[in-house]
Protein backbone atom coordinates (compact mmCIF):
# COMPACT_ATOMS: atom_id res chain seq x y z
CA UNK A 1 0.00 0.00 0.00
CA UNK A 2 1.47 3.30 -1.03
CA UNK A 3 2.11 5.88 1.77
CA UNK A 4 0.98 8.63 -0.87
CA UNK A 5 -2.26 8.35 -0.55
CA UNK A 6 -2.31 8.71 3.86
CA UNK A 7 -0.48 12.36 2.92
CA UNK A 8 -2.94 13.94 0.81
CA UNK A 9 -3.54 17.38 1.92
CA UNK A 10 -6.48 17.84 4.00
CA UNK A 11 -8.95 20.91 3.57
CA UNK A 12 -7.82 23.60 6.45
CA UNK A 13 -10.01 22.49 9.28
CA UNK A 14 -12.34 26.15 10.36
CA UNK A 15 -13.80 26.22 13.37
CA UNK A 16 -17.82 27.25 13.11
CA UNK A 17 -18.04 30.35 15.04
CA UNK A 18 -21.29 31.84 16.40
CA UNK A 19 -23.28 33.82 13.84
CA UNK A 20 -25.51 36.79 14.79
CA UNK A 21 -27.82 38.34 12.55
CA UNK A 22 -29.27 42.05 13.65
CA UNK A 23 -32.11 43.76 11.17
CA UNK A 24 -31.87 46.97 11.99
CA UNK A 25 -34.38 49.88 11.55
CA UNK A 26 -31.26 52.73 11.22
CA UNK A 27 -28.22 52.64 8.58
CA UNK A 28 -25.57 54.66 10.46
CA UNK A 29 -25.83 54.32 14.38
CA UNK A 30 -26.82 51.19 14.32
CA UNK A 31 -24.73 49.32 12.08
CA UNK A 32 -21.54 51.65 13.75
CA UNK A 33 -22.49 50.57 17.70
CA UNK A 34 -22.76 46.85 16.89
CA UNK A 35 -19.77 46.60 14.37
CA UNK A 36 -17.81 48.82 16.62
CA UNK A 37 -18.62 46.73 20.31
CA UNK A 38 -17.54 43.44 18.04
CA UNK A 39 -14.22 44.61 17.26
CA UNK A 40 -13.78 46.97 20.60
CA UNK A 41 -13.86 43.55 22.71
CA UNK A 42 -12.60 41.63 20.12
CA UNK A 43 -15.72 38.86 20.02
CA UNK A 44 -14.89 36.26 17.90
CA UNK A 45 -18.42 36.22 16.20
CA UNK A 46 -19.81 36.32 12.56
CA UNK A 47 -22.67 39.24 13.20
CA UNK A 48 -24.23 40.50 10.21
CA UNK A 49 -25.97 43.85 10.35
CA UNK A 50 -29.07 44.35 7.73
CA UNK A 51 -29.79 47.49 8.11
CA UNK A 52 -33.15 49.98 6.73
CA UNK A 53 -36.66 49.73 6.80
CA UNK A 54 -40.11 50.34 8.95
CA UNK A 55 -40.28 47.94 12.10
CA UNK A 56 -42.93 46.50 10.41
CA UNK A 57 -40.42 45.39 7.34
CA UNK A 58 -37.46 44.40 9.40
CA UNK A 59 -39.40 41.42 11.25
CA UNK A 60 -40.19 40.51 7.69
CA UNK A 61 -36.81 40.10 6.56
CA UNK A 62 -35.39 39.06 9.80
CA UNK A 63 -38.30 36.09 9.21
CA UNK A 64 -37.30 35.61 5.91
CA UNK A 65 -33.58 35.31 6.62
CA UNK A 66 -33.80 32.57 9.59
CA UNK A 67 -35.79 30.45 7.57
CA UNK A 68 -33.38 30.62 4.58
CA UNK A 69 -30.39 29.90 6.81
CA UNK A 70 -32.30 26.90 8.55
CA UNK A 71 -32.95 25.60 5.19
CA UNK A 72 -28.76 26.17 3.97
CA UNK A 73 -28.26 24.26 7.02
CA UNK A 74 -26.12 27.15 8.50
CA UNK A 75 -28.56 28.76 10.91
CA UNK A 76 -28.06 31.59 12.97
CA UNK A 77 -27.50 31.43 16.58
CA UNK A 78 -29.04 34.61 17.18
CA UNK A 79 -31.65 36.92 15.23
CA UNK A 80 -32.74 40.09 16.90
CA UNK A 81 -34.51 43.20 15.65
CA UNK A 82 -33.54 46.16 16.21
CA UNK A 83 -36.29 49.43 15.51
CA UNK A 84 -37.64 52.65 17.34
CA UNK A 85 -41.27 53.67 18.70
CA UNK A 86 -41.46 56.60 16.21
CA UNK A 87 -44.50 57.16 14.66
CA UNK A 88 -44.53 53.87 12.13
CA UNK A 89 -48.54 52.61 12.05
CA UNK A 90 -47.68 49.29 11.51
CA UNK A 91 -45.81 49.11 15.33
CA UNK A 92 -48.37 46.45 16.62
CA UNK A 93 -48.40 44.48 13.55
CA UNK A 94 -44.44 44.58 13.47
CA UNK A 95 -44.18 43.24 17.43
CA UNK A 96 -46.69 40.48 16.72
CA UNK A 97 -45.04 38.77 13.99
CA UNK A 98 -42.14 39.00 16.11
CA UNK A 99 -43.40 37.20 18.97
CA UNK A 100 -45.49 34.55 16.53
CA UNK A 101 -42.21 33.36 14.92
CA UNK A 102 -40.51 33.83 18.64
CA UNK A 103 -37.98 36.53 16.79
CA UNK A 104 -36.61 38.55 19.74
CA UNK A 105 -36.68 42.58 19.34
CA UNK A 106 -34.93 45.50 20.92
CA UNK A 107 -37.57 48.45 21.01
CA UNK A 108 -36.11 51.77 22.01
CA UNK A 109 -38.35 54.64 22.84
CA UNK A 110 -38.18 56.83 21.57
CA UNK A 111 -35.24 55.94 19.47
CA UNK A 112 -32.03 54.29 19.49
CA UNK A 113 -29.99 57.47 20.47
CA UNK A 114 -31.78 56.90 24.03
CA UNK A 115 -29.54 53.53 24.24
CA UNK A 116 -26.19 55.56 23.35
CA UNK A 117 -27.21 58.55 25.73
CA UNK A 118 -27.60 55.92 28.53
CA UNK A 119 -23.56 55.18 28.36
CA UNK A 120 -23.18 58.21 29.64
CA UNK A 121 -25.78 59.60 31.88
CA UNK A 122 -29.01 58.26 33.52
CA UNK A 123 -32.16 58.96 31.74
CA UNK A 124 -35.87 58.87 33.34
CA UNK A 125 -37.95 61.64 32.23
CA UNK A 126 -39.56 60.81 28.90
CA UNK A 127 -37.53 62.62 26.02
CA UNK A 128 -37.92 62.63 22.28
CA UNK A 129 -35.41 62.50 19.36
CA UNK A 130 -34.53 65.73 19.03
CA UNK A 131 -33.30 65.80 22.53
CA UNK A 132 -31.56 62.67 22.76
CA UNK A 133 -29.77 63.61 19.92
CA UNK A 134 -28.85 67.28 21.72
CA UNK A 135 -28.26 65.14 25.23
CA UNK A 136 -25.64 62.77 22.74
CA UNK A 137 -24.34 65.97 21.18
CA UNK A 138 -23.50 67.17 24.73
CA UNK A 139 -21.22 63.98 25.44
CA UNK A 140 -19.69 63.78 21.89
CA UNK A 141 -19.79 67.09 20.20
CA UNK A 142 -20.16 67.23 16.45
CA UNK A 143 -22.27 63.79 16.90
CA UNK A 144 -24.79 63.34 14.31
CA UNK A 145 -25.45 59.78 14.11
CA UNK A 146 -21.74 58.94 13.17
CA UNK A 147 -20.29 57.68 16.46
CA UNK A 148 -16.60 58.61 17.26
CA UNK A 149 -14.46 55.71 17.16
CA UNK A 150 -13.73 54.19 20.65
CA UNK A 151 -15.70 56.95 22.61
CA UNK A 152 -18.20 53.64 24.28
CA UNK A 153 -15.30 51.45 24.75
CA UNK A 154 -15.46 51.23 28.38
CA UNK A 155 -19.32 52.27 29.28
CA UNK A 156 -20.88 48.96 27.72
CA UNK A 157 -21.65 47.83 31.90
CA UNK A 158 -22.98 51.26 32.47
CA UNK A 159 -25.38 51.73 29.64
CA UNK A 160 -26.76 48.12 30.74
CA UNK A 161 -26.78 48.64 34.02
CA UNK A 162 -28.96 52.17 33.33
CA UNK A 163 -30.87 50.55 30.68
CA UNK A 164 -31.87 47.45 33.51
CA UNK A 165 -32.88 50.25 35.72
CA UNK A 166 -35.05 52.04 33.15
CA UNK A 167 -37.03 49.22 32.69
CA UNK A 168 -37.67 48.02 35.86
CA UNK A 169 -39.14 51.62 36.58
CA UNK A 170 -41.20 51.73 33.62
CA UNK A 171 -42.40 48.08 34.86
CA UNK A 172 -43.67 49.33 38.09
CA UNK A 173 -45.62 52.29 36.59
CA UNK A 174 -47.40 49.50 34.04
CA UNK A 175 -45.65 50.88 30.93
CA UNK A 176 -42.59 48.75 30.18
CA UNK A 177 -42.37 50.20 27.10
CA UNK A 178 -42.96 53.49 27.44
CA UNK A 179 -40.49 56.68 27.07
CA UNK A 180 -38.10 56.15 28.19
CA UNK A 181 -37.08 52.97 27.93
CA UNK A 182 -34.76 50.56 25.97
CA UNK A 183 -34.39 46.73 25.07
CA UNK A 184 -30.77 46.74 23.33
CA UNK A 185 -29.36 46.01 25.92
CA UNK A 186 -30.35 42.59 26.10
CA UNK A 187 -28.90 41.80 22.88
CA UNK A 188 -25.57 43.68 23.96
CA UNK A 189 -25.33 41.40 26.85
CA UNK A 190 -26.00 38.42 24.11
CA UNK A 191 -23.19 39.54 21.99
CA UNK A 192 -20.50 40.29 24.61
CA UNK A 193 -21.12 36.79 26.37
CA UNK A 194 -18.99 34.86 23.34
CA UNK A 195 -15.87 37.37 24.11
CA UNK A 196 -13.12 35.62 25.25
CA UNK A 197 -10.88 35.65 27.98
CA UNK A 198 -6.91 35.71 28.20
């Protein structure tokens, strides 16, 4: 028996690494915090960021996309949502096709800029865009939905930690949604538990 044919190159063995999909209602913020927070602590993930669209839309696509990775064989571990309160008329529609097809979402109210200001400060009385985006302007000046490179680095436990509190108030008034109030943070703590340490 020739020894040839035991030392055939083998195909590089890759190891499957956790895959993360995130619709996302914004193009810029969005897609900048979660691409940023991946590389900032260095978690070894594949996380895809889809961004644009009405709430309603997203949970579409985010649908659409599971099902078509189930069927490749090469599901996701994790498919979240990611949209604002605004004013979109399809809202209700948007969060019950999310919970039929048990698709988590991340619903910030009033918009995701809430979930950046809370890095920095606390946050109870109700607010709307236009002054989170002046309350993020006062903590990054010249912000305007571009996020400075590095500037969240090391407030990740505090915007959790303020976003846990939020909605545990909001809970005891009977309004767990209501302004303000936040759900990203759940999927941050998702993302940052496959860092590694060493």
């Amino acid at each position: 028996m020739s020894r040839k044919s035991s030392l055939r190159r083998r195909p590089p063995f890759r190891e499957a690494r956790p895959r993360i999909l995130v619709v996302c209602e914004g193009e810029v913020t969005e897609v900048e915090y979660f691409t940023g927070l991946r590389i900032a602590e260095r978690i070894p993930i594949e996380l895809e960021v889809d961004p644009g669209g009405d709430p309603k839309a997203l949970v579409d696509r985010a649908v659409k996309s599971a099902r078509a990775s189930r069927r490749a064989k090469d599901p996701y571990d994790h498919v979240w949502c990611v949209f604002d309160v605004d004013e979109h008329p399809k809202m209700a529609d948007a969060k019950q096709k999310a919970l039929a097809n048990k698709l988590p979402y991340a619903l910030s109210n009033p918009c995701f800029e809430l979930w950046i200001l809370l890095h920095f400060q606390d946050q109870t009385a109700s607010l709307d865009r236009h002054q989170a985006l002046r309350l993020c302007q006062s903590h990054m000046p010249g912000y305007d939905k571009h996020l400075p490179p590095g500037v969240l680095e090391d407030l990740y436990d505090d915007a959790i930690m303020r976003a846990e509190a939020l909605i545990r108030r909001q809970q005891g008034i009977g309004d767990p949604e209501g302004n303000p109030s936040t759900g990203v943070h759940e999927l941050v703590r998702i993302v940052r538990s496959y860092r590694t340490t060493g």
